[in-house]
PDB file of N, CA and C in Angstrom:
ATOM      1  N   UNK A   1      67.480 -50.375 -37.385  1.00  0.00           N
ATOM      2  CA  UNK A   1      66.597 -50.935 -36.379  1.00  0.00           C
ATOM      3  C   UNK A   1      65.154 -50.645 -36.784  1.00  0.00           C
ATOM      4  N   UNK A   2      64.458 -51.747 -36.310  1.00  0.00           N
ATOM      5  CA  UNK A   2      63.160 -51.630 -36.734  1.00  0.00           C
ATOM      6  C   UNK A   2      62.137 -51.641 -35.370  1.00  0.00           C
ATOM      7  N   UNK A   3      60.978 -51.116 -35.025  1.00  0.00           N
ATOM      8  CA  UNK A   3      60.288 -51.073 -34.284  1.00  0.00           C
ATOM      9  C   UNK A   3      59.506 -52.873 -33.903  1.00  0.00           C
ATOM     10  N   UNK A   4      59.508 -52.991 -33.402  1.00  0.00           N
ATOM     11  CA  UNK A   4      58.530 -54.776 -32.943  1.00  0.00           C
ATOM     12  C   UNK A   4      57.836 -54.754 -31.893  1.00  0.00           C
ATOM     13  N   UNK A   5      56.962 -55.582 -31.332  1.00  0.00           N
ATOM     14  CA  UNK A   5      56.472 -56.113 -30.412  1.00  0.00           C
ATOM     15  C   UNK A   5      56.042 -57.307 -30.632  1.00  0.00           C
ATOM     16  N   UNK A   6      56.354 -58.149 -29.035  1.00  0.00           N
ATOM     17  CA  UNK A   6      56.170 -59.718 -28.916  1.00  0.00           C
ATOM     18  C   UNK A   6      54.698 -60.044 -28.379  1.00  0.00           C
ATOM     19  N   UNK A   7      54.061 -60.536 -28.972  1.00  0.00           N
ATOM     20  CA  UNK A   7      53.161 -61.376 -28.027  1.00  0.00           C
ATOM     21  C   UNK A   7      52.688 -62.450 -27.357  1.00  0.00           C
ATOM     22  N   UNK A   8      52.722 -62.697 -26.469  1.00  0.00           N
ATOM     23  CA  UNK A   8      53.093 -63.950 -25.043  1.00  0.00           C
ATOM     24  C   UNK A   8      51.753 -64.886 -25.514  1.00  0.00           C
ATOM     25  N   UNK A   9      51.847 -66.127 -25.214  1.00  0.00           N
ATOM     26  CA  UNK A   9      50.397 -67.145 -25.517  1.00  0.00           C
ATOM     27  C   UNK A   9      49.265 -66.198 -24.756  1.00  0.00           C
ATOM     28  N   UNK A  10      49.720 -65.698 -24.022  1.00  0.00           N
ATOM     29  CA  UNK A  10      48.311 -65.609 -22.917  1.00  0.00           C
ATOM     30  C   UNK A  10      47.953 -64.191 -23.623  1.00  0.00           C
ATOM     31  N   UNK A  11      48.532 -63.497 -24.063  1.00  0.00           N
ATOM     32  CA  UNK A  11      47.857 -61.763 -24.623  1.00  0.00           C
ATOM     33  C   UNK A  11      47.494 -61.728 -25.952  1.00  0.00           C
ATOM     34  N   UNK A  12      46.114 -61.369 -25.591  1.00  0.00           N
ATOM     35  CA  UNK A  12      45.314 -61.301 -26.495  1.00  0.00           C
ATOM     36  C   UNK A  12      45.558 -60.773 -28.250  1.00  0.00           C
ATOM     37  N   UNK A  13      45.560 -61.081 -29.237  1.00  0.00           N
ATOM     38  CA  UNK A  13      46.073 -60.473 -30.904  1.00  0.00           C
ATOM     39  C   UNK A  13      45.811 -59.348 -30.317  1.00  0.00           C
ATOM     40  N   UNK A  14      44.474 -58.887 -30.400  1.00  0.00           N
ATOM     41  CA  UNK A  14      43.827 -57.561 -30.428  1.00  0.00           C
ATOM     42  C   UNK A  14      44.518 -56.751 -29.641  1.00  0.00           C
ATOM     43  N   UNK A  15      45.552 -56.932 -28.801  1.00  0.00           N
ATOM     44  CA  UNK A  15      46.500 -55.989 -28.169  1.00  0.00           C
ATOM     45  C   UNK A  15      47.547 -55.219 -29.135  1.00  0.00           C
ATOM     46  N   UNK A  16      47.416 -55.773 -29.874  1.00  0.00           N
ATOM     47  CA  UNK A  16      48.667 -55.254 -30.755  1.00  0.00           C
ATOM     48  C   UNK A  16      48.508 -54.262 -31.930  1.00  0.00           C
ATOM     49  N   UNK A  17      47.205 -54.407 -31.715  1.00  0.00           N
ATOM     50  CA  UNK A  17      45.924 -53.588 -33.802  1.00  0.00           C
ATOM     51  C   UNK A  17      46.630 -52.103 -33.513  1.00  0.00           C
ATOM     52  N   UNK A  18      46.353 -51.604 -32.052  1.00  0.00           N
ATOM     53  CA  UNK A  18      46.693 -50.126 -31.852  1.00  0.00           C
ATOM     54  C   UNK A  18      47.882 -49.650 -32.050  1.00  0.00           C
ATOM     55  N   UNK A  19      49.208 -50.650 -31.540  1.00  0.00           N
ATOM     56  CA  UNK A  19      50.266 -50.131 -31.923  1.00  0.00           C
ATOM     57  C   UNK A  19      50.551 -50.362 -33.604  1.00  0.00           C
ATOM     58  N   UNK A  20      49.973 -51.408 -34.309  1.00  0.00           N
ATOM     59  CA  UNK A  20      50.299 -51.667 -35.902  1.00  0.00           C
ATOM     60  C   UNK A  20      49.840 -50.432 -36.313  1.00  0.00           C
ATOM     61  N   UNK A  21      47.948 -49.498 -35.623  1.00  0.00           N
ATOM     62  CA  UNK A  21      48.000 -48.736 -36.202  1.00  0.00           C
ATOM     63  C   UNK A  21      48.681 -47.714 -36.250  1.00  0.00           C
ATOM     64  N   UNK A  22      49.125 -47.508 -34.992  1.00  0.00           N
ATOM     65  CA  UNK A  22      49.402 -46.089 -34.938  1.00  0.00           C
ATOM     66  C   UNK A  22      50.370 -45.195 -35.655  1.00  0.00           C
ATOM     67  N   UNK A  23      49.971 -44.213 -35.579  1.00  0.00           N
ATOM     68  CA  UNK A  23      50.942 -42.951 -36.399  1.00  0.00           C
ATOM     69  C   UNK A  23      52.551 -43.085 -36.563  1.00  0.00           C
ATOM     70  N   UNK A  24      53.301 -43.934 -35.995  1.00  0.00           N
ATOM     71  CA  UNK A  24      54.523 -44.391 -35.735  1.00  0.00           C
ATOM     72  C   UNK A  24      54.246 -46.492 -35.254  1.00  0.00           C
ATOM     73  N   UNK A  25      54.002 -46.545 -36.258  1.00  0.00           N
ATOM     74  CA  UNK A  25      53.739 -48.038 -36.100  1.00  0.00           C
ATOM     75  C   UNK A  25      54.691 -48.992 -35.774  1.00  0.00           C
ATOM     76  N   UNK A  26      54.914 -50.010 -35.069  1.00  0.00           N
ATOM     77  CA  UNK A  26      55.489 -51.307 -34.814  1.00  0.00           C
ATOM     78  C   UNK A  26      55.498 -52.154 -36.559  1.00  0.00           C
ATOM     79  N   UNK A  27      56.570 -52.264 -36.730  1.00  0.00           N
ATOM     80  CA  UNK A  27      57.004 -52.968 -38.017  1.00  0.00           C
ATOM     81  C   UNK A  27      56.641 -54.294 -38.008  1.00  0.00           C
ATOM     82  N   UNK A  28      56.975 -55.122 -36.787  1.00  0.00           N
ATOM     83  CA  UNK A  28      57.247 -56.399 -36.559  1.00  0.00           C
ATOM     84  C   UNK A  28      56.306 -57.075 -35.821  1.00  0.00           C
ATOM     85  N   UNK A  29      55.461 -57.865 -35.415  1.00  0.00           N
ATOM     86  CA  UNK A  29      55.242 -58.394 -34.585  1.00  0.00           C
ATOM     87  C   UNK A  29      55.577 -59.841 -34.422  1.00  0.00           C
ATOM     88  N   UNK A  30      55.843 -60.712 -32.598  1.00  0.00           N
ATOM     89  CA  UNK A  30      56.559 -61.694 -32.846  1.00  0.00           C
ATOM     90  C   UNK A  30      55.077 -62.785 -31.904  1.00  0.00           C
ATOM     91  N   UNK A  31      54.873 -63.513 -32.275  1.00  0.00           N
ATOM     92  CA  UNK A  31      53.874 -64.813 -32.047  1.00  0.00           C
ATOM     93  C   UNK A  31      54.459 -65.161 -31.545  1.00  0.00           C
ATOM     94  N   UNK A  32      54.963 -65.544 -30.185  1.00  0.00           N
ATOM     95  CA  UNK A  32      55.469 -66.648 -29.027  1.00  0.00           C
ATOM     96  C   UNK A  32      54.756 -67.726 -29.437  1.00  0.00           C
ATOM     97  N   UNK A  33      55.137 -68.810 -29.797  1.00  0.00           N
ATOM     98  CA  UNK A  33      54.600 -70.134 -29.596  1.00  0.00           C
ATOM     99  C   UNK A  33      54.998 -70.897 -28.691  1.00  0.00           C
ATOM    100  N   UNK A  34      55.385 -70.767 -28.060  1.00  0.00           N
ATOM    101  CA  UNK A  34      55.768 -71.246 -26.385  1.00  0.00           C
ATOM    102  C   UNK A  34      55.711 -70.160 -25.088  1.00  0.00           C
ATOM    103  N   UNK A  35      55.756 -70.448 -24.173  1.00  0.00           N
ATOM    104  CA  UNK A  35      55.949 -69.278 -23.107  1.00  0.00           C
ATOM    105  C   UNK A  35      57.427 -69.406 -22.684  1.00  0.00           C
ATOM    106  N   UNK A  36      58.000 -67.821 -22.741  1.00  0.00           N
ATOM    107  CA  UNK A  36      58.871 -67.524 -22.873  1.00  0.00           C
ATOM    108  C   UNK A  36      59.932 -67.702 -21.822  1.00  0.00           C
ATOM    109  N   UNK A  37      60.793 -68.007 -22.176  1.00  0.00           N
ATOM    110  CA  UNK A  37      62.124 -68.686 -20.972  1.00  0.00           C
ATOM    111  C   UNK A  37      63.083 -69.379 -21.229  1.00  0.00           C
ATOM    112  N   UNK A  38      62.686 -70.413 -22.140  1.00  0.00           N
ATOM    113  CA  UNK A  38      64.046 -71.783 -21.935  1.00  0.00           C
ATOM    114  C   UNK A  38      63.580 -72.058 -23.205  1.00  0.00           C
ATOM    115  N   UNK A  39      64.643 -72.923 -24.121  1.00  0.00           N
ATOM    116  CA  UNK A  39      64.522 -73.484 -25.299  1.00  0.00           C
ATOM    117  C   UNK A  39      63.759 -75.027 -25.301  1.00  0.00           C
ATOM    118  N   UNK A  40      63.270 -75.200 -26.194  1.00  0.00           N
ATOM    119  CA  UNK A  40      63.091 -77.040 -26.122  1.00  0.00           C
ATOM    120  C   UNK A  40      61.779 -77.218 -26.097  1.00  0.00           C
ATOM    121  N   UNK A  41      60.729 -75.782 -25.897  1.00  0.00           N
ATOM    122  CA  UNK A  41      59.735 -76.319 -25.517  1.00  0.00           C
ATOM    123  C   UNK A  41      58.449 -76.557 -26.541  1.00  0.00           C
ATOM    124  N   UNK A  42      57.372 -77.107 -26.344  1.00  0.00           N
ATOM    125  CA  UNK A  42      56.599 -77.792 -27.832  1.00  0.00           C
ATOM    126  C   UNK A  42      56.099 -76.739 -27.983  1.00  0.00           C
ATOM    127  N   UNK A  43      55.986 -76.540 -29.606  1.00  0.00           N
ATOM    128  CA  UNK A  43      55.138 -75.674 -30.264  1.00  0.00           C
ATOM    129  C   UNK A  43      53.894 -75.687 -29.789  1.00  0.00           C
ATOM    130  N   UNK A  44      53.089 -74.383 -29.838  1.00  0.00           N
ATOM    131  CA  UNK A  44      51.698 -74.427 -29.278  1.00  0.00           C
ATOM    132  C   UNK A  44      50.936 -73.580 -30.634  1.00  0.00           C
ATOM    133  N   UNK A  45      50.144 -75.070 -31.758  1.00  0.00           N
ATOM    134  CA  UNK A  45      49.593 -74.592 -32.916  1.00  0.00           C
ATOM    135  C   UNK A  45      48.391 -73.643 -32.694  1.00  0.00           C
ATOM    136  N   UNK A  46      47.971 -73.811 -31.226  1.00  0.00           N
ATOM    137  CA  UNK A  46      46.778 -73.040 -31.385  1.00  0.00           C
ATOM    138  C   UNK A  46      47.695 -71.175 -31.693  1.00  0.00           C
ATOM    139  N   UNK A  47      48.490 -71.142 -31.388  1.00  0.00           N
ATOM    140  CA  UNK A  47      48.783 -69.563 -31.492  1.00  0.00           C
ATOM    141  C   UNK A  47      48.680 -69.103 -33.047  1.00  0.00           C
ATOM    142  N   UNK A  48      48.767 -70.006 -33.990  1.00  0.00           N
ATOM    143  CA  UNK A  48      48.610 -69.917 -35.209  1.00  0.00           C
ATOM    144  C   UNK A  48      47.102 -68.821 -35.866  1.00  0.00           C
ATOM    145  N   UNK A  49      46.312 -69.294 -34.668  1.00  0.00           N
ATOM    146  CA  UNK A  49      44.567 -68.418 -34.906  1.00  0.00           C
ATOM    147  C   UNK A  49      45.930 -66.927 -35.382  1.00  0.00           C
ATOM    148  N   UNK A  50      46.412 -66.571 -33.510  1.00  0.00           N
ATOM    149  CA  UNK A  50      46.919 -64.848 -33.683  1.00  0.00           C
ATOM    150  C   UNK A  50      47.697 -64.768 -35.153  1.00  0.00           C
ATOM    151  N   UNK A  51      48.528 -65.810 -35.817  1.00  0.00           N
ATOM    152  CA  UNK A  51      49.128 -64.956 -37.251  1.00  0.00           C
ATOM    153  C   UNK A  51      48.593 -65.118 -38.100  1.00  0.00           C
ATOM    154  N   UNK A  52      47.530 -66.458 -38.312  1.00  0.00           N
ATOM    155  CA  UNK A  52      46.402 -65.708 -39.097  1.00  0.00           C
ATOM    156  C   UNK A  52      45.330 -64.640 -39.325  1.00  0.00           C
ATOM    157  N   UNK A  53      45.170 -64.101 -38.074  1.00  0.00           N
ATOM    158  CA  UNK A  53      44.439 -63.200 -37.525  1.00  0.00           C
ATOM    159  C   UNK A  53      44.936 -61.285 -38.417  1.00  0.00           C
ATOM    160  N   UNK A  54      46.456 -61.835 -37.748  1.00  0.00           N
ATOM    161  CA  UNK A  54      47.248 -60.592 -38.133  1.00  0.00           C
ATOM    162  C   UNK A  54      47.420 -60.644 -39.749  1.00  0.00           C
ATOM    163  N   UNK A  55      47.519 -61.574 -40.372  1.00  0.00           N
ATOM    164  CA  UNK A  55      47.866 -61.575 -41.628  1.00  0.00           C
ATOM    165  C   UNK A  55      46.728 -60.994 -42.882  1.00  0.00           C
ATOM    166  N   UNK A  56      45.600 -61.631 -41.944  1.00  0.00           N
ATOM    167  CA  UNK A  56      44.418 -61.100 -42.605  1.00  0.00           C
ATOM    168  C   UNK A  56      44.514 -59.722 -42.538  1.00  0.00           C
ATOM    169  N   UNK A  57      44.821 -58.952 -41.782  1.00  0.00           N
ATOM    170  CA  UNK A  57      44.660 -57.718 -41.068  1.00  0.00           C
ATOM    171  C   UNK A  57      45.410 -56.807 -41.872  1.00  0.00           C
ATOM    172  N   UNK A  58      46.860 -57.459 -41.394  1.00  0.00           N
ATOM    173  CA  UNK A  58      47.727 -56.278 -42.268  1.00  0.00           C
ATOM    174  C   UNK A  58      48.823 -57.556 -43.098  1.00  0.00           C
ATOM    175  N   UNK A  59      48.392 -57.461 -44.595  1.00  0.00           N
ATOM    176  CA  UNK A  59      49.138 -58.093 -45.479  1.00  0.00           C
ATOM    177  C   UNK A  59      50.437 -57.954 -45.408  1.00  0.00           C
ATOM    178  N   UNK A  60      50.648 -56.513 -45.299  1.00  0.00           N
ATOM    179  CA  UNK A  60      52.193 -56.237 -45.396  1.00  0.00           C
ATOM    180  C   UNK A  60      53.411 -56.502 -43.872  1.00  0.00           C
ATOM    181  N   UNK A  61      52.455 -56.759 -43.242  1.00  0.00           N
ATOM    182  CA  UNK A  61      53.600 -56.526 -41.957  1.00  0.00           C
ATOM    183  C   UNK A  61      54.587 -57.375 -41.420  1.00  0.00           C
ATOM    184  N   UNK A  62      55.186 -58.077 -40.966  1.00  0.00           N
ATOM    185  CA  UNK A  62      56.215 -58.818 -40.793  1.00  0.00           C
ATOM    186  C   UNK A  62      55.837 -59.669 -39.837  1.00  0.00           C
ATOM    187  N   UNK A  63      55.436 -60.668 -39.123  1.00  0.00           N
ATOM    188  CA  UNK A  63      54.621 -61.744 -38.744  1.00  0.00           C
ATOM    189  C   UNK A  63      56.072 -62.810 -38.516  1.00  0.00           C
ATOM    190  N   UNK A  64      56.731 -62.453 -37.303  1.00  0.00           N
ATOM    191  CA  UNK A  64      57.502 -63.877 -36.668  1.00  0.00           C
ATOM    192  C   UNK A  64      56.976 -64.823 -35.767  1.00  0.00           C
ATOM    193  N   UNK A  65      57.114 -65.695 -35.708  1.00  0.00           N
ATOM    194  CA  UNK A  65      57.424 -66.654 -34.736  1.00  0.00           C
ATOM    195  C   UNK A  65      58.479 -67.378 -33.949  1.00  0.00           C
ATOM    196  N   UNK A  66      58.122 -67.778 -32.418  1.00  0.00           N
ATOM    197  CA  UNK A  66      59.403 -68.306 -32.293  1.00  0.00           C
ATOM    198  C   UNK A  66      59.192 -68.835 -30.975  1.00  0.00           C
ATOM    199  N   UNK A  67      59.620 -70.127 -30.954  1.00  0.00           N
ATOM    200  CA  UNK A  67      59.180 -71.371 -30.145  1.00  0.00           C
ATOM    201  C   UNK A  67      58.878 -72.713 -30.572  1.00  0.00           C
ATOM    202  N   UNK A  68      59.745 -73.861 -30.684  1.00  0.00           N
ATOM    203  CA  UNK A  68      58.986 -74.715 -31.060  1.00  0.00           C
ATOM    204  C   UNK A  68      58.853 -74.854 -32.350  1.00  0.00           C
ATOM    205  N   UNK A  69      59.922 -74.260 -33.089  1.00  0.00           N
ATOM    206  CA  UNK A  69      59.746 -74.164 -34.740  1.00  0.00           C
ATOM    207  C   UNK A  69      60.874 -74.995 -35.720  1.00  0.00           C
ATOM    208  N   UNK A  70      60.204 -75.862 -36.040  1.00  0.00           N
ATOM    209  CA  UNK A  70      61.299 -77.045 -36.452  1.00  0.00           C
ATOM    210  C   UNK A  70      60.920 -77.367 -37.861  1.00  0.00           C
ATOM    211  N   UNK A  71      61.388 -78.296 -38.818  1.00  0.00           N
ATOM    212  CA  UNK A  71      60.549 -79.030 -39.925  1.00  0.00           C
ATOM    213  C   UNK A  71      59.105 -79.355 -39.703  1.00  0.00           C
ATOM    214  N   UNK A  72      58.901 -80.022 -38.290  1.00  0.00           N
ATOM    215  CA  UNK A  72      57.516 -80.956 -37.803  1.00  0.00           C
ATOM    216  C   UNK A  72      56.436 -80.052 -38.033  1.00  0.00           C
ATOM    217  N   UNK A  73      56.914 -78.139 -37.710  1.00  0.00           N
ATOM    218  CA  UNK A  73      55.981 -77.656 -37.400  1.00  0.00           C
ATOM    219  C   UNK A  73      56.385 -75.950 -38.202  1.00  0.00           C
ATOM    220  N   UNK A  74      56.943 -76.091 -39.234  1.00  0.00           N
ATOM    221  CA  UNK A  74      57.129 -75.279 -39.905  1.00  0.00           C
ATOM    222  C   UNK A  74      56.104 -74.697 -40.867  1.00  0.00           C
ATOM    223  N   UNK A  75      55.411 -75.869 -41.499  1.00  0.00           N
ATOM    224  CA  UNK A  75      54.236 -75.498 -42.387  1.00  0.00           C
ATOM    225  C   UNK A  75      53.309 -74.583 -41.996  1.00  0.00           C
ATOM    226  N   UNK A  76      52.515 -75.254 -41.038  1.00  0.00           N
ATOM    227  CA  UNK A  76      51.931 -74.732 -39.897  1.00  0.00           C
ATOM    228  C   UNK A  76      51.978 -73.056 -39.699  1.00  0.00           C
ATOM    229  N   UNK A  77      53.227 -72.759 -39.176  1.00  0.00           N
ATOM    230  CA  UNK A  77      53.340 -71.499 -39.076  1.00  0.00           C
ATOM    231  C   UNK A  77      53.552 -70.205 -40.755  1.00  0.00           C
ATOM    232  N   UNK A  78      54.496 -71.659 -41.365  1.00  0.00           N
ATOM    233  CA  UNK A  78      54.043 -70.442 -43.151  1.00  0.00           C
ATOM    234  C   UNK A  78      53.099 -70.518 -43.419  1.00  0.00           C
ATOM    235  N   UNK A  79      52.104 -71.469 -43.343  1.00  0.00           N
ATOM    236  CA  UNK A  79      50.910 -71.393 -44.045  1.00  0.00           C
ATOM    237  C   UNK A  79      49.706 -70.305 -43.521  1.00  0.00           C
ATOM    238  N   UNK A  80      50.071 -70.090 -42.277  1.00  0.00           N
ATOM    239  CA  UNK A  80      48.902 -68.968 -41.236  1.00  0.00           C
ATOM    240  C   UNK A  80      49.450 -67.959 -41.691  1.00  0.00           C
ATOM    241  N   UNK A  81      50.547 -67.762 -42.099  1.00  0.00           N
ATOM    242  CA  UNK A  81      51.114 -66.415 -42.750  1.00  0.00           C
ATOM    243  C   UNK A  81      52.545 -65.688 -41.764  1.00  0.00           C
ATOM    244  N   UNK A  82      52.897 -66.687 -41.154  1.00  0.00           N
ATOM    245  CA  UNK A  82      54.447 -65.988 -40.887  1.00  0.00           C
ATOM    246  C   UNK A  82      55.743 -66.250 -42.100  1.00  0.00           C
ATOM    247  N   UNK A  83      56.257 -65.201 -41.626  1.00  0.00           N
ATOM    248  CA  UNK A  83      56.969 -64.859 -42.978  1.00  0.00           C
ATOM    249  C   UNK A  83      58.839 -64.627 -42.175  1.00  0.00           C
ATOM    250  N   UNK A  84      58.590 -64.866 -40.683  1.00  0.00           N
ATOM    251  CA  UNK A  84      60.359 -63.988 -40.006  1.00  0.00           C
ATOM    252  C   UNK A  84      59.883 -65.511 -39.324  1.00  0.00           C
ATOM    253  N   UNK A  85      61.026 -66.450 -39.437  1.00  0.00           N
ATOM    254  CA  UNK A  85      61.365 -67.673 -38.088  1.00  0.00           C
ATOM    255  C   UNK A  85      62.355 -67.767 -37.668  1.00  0.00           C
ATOM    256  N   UNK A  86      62.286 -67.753 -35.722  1.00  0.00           N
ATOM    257  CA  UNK A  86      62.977 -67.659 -35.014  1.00  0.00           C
ATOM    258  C   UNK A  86      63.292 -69.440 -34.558  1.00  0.00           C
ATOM    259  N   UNK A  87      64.059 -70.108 -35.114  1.00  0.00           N
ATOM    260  CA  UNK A  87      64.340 -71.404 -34.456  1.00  0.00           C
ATOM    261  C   UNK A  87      65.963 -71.686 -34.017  1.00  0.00           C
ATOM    262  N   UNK A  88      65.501 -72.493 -32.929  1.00  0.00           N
ATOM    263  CA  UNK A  88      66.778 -72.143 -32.221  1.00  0.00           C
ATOM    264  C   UNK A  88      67.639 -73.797 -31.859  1.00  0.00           C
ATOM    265  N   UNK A  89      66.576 -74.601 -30.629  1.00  0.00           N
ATOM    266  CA  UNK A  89      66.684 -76.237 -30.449  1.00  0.00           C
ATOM    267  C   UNK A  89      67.200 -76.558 -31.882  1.00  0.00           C
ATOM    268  N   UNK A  90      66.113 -76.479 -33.049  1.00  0.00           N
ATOM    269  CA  UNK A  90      65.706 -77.579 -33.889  1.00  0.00           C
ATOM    270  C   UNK A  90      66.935 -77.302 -35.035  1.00  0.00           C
ATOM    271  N   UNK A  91      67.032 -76.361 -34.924  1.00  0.00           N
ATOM    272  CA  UNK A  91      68.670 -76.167 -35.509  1.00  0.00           C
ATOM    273  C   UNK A  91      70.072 -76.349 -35.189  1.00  0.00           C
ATOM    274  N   UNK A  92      69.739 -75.915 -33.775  1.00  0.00           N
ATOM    275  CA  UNK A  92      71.307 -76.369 -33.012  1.00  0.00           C
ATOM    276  C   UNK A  92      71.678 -77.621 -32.599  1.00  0.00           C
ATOM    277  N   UNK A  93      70.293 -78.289 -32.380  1.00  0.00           N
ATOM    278  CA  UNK A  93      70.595 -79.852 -32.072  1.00  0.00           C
ATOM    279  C   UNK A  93      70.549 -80.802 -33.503  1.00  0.00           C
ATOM    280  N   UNK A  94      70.269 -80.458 -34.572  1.00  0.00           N
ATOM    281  CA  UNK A  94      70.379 -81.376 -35.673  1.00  0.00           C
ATOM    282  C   UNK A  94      71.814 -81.308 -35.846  1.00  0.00           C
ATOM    283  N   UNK A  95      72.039 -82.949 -36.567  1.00  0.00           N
ATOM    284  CA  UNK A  95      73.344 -83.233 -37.407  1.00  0.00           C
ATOM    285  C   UNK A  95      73.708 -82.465 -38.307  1.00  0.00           C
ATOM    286  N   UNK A  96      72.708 -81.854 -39.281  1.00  0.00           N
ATOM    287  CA  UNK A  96      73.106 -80.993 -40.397  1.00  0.00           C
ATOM    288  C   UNK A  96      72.087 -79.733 -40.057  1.00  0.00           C
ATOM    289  N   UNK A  97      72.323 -78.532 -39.211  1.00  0.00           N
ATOM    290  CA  UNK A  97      71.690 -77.448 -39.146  1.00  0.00           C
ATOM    291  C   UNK A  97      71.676 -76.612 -40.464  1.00  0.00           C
ATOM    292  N   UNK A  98      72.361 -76.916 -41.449  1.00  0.00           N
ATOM    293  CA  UNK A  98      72.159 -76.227 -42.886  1.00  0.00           C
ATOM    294  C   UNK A  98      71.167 -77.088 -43.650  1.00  0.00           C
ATOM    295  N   UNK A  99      70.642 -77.908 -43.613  1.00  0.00           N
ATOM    296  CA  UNK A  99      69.496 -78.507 -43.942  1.00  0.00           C
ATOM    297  C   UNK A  99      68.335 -78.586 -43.152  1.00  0.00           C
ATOM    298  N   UNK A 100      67.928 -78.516 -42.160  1.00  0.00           N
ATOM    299  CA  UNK A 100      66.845 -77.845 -41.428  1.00  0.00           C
ATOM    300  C   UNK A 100      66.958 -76.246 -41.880  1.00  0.00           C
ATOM    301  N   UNK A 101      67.838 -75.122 -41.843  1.00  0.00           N
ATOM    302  CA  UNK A 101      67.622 -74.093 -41.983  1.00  0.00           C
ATOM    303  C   UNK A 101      67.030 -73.980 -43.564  1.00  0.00           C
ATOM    304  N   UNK A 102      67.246 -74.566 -44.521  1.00  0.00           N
ATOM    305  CA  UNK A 102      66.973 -74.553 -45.740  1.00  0.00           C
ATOM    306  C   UNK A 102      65.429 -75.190 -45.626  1.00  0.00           C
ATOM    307  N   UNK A 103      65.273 -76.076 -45.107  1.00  0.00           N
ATOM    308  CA  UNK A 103      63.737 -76.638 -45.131  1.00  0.00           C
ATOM    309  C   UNK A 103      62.593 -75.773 -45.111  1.00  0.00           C
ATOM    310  N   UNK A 104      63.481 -74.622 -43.973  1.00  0.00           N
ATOM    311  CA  UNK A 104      62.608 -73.996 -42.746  1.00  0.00           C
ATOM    312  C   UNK A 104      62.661 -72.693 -44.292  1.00  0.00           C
ATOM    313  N   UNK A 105      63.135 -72.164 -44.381  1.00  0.00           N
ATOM    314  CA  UNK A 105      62.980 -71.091 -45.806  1.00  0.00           C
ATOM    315  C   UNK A 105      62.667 -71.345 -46.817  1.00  0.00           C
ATOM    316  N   UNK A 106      62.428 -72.849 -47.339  1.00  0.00           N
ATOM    317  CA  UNK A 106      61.696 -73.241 -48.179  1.00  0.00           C
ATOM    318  C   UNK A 106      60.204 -73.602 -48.205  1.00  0.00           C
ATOM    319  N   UNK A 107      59.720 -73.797 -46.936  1.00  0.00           N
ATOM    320  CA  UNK A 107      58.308 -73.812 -46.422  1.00  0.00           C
ATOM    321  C   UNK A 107      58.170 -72.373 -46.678  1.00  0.00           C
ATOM    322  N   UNK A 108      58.430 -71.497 -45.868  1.00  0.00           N
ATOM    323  CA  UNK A 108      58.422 -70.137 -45.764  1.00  0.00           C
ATOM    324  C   UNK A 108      58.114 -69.100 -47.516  1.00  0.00           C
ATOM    325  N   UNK A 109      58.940 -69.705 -48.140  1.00  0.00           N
ATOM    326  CA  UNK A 109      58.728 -69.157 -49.385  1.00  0.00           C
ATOM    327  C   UNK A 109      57.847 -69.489 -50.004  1.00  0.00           C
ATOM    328  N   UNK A 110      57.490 -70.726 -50.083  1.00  0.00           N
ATOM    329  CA  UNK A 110      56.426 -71.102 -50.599  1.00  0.00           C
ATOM    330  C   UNK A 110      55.311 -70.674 -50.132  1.00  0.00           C
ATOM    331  N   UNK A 111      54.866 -70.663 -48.816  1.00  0.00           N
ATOM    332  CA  UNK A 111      54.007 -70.433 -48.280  1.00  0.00           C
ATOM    333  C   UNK A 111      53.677 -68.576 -48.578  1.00  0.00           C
ATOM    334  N   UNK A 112      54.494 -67.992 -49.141  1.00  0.00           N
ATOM    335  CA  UNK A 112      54.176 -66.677 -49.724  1.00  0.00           C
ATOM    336  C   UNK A 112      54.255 -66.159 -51.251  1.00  0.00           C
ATOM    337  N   UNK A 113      54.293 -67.194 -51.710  1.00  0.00           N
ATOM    338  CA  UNK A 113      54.251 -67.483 -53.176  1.00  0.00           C
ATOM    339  C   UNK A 113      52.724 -67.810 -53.424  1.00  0.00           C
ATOM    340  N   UNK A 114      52.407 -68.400 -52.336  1.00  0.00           N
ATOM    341  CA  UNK A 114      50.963 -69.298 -52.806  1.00  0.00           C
ATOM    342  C   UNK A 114      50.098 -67.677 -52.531  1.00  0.00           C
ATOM    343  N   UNK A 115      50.261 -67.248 -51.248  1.00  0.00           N
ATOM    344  CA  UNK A 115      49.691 -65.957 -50.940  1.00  0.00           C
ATOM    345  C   UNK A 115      49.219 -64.383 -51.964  1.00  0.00           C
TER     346      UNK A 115
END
């Protein structure tokens, strides 16, 4: 088990610097791109500022997302620098969920290759 914390659209990045720093640090942090509850709902790119924000910050840390994370809007989130995706709709409702999941880790890799 690893230590994490989520952060909701509405709470601020800068909530989170203290626990990344601290003496017993949070490993994970997770970017809500939707507000949290029910599946299905649209990605919200502005949250992208917070994992670029964090990425700048701390290179090494683990940067998920999850909401709203499909092919349409996969880049998007590798390219700001998430590196852990949580997708759930855009997989379970496709015809071939092993080809969306492959898309979705192939953005992802790349997008930390270029990094």
């Amino acid at each position: 088990m690893r230590p994490g914390v989520s952060l909701k659209p509405g709470t601020p990045v800068e909530d989170v610097f203290p626990l990344v720093e601290a003496e017993t640090p949070v490993e994970l942090v997770l970017v809500m791109t939707v507000e949290p509850g029910f599946g299905g709902q649209k990605f919200m790119p502005e949250m992208m500022d917070k994992v670029r924000t964090l990425r700048k910050k701390y290179q090494s840390l683990d940067i998920e997302v999850d909401g709203g994370l499909g092919p349409s809007t996969i880049d998007a989130a590798a390219s700001a620098g998430a590196n852990c995706i949580v997708a759930g709709s855009s997989v379970f409702g496709a015809p071939d969920p092993g080809q969306v999941i492959s898309a979705l880790r192939k953005s992802v890799e790349a997008s930390q290759i270029k990094s």
